[in-house]
Protein backbone atom coordinates (compact mmCIF):
# COMPACT_ATOMS: atom_id res chain seq x y z
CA UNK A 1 -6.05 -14.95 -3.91
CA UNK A 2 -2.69 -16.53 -3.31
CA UNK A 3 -2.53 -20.34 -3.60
CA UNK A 4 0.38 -21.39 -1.58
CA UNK A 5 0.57 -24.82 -3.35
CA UNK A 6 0.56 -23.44 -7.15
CA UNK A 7 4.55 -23.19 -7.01
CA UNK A 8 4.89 -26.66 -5.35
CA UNK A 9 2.17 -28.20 -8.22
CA UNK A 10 5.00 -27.94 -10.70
CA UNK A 11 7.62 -29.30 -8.89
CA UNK A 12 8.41 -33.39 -10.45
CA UNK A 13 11.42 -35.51 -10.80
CA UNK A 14 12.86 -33.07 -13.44
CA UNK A 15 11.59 -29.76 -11.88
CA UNK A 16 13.19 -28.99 -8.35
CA UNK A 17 13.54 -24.85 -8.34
CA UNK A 18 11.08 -23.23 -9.28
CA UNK A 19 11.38 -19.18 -9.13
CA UNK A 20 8.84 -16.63 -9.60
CA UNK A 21 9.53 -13.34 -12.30
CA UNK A 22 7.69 -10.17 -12.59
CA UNK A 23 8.60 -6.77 -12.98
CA UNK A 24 7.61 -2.91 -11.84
CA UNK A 25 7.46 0.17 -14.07
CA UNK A 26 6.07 -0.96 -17.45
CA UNK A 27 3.38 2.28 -17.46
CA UNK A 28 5.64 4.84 -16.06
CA UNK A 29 6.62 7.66 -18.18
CA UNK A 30 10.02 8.03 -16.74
CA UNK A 31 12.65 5.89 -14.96
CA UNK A 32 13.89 1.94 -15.78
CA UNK A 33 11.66 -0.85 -15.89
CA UNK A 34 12.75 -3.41 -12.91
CA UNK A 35 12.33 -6.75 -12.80
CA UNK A 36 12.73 -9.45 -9.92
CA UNK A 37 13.66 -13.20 -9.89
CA UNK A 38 12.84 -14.97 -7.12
CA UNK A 39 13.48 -18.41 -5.45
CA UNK A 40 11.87 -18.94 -2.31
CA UNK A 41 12.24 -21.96 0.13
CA UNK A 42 9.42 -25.28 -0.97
CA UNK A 43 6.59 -24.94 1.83
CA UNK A 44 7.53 -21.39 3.45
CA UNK A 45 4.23 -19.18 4.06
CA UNK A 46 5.40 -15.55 4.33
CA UNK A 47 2.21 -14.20 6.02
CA UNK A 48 0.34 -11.13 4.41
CA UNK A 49 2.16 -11.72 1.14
CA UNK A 50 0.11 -10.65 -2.01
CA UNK A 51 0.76 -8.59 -5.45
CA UNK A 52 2.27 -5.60 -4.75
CA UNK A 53 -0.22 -3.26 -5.86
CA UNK A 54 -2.49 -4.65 -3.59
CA UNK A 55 -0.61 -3.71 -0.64
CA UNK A 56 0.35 -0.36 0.87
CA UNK A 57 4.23 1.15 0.52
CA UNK A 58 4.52 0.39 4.21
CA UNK A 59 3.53 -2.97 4.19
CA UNK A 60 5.49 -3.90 0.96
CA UNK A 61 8.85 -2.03 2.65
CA UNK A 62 8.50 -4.44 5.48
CA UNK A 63 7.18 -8.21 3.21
CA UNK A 64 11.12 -6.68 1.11
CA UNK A 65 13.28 -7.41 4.23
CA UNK A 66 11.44 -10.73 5.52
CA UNK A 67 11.67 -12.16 1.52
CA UNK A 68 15.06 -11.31 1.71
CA UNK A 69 15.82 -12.97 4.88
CA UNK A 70 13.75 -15.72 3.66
CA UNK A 71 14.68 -16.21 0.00
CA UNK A 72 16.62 -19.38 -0.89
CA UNK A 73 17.90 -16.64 -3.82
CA UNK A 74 17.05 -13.72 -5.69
CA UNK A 75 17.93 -10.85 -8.20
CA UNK A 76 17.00 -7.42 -8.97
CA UNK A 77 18.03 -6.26 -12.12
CA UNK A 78 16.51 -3.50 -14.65
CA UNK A 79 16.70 -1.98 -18.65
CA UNK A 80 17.47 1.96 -18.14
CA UNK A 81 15.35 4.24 -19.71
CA UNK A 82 17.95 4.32 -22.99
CA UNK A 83 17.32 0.53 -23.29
CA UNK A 84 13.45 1.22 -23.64
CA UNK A 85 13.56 3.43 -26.12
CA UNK A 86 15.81 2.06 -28.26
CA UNK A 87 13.94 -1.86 -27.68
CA UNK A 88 10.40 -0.74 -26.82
CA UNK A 89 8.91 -1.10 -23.51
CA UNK A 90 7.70 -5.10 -23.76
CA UNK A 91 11.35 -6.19 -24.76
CA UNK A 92 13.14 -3.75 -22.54
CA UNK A 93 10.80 -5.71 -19.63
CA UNK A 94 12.03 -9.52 -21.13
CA UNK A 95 15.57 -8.03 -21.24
CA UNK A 96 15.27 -6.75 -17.30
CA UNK A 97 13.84 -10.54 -16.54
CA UNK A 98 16.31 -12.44 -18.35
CA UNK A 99 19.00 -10.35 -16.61
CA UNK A 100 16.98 -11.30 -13.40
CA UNK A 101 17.37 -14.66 -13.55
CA UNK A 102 20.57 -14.99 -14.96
CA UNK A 103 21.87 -12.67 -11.56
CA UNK A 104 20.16 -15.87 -9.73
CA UNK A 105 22.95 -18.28 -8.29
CA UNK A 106 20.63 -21.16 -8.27
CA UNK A 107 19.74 -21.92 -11.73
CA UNK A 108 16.26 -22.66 -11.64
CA UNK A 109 14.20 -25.38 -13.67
CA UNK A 110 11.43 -23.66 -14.38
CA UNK A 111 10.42 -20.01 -14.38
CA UNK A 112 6.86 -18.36 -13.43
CA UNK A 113 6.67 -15.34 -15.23
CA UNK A 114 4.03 -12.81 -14.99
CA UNK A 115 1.95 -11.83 -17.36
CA UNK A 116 1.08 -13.90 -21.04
CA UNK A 117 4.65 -12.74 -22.94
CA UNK A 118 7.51 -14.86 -22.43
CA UNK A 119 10.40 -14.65 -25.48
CA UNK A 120 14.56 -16.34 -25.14
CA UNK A 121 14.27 -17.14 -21.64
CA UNK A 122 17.44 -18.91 -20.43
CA UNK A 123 15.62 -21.65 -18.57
CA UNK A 124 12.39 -23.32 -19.19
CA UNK A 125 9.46 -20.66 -18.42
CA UNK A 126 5.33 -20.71 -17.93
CA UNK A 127 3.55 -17.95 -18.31
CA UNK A 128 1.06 -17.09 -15.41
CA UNK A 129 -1.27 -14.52 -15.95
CA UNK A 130 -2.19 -12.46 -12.95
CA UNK A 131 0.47 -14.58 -11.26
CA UNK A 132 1.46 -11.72 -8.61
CA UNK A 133 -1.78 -12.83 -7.09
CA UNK A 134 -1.69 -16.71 -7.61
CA UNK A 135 2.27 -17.83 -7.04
CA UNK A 136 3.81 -16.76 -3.96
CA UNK A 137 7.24 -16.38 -5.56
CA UNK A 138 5.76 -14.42 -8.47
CA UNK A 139 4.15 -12.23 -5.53
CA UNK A 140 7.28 -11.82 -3.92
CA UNK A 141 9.25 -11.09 -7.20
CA UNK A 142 6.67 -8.33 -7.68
CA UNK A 143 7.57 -6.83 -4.28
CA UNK A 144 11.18 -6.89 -4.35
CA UNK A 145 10.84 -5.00 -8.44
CA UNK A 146 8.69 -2.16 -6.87
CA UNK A 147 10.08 -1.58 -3.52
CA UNK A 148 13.37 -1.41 -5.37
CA UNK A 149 11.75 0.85 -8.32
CA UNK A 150 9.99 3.04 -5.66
CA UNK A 151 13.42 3.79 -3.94
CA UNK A 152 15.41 4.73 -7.59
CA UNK A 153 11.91 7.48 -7.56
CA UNK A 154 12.79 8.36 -4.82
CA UNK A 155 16.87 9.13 -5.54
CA UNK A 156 15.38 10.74 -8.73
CA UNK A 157 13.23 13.01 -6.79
CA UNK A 158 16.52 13.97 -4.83
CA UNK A 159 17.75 15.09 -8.61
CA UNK A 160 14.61 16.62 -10.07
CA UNK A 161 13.23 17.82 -6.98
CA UNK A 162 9.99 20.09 -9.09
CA UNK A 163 8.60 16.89 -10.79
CA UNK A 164 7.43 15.51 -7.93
CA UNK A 165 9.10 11.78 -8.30
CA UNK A 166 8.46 10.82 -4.38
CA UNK A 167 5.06 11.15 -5.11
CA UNK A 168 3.93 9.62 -8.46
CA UNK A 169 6.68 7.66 -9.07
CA UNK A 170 7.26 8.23 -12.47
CA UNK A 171 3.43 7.44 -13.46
CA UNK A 172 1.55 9.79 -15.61
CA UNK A 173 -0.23 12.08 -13.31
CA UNK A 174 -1.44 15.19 -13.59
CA UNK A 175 0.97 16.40 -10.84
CA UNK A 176 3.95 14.89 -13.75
CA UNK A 177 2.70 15.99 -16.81
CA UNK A 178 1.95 19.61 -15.81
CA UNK A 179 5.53 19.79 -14.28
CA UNK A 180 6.92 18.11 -17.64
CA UNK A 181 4.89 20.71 -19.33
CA UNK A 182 6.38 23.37 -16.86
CA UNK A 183 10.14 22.17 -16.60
CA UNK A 184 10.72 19.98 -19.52
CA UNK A 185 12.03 16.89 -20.17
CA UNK A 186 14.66 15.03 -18.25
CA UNK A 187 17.24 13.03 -19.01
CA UNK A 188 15.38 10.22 -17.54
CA UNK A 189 12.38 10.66 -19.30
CA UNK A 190 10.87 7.74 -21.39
CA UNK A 191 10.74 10.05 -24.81
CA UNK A 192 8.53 7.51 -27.01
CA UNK A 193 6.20 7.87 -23.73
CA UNK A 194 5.91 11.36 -24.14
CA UNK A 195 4.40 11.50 -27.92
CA UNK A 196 0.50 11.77 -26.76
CA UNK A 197 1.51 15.16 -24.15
CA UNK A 198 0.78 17.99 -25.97
C-alpha cells in the first residue's frame, strides 16, 4: 500500500529533493525499455495513485496528465532496442534511469529507485524494492514510464500492424510469438529475447 510519508522520511538538513525512478518494459520482447524520474511537490496526495500495474490503462492515462500538472519536475527518457542488445537488458534499464534523471532540471539529493539494482547513479540513490507500491514518486515514475511505453506500442502497431502491438504491448504472448513465428522478426525486435522461440 502506498505510504504517503516514506518520501518525506528521508528528507534532513542535507536531503531536500527527493525523486522517485522506475522504469516500464524490462520483460517485453520488443520495443525500448523506458524509464521515469520523478520529483513531486513535499506533502501533495495525488488521489488513486498506486504502481502502475495495479491500475487499469484508463486510469493510468488520466493519474499521467494530473502528475504532470502536478510534478515539481520530471523526465522520460529510454535505451532503444539496439542499446539492449548490445548492454543487456539490466544495464540498458540503469542507462534509461540515469538518462532520466539527468533530463531532470532540479538536481535531486537523493534518488528512490525501484527495484534492488542501483550501479553509477549521478546523485546519491536508495534502492526500494517494490517501491512503485510504497513511494508515491516511485509510483508516479512508474506511471509516466508505461503510459509513455504503452503509446510508442501503440505507434509501433501503426508500423507492424499483423503483430498485434496495441494489444500485448510488446510482451510475450501467444498472440506475439505466433505472429513472430508467422511474419518474422522486426527491426524492433529484442533479438537476444528471441533465443528460447523455436
Amino acid at each position: 500500500m502506498l505510504d504517503y510519508f516514506f518520501d518525506l522520511s528521508f528528507l534532513n538538513e542535507e536531503i531536500k529533493v527527493v525523486c522517485g525512478v522506475d522504469e516500464a518494459g524490462r520483460g517485453p520482447l520488443a520495443g525500448p525499455v523506458v524509464a521515469a524520474a520523478c520529483i513531486l511537490p513535499d506533502g501533495l496526495i495525488i488521489d488513486g495513485l498506486d504502481d502502475s500495474k495495479k491500475l487499469s490503462e484508463k486510469k493510468r492515462e488520466k493519474l499521467f496528465d494530473i502528475i504532470i500538472e502536478n510534478a515539481l519536475d520530471y523526465h522520460i527518457a529510454m535505451a532503444t532496442v539496439e542499446e539492449i542488445e548490445e548492454i543487456n537488458i539490466l544495464n540498458a534499464t540503469m542507462l534509461a534511469m540515469k538518462r532520466a534523471i539527468n533530463g531532470l532540471k532540479i538536481k535531486p539529493d537523493l534518488a528512490l529507485i525501484d527495484g534492488n539494482t542501483a550501479r553509477d547513479f549521478p546523485v546519491p540513490v536508495k534502492t526500494v524494492v517494490g517501491g512503485d507500491a510504497t513511494s508515491q514518486s516511485i509510483a508516479a515514475a512508474s506511471i509516466l514510464a508505461k503510459v509513455t511505453r504503452d503509446r510508442m506500442c501503440y505507434e509501433l502497431d501503426k508500423l507492424y500492424p499483423e503483430y498485434g502491438f496495441a494489444k500485448h504491448k510488446g510482451y510475450g504472448t501467444k498472440l506475439h510469438t505466433d505472429a513472430i513465428k508467422t511474419y518474422g522478426i522486426t527491426p524492433v525486435h529484442r533479438l537476444s529475447f528471441l533465443k528460447k522461440l523455436k
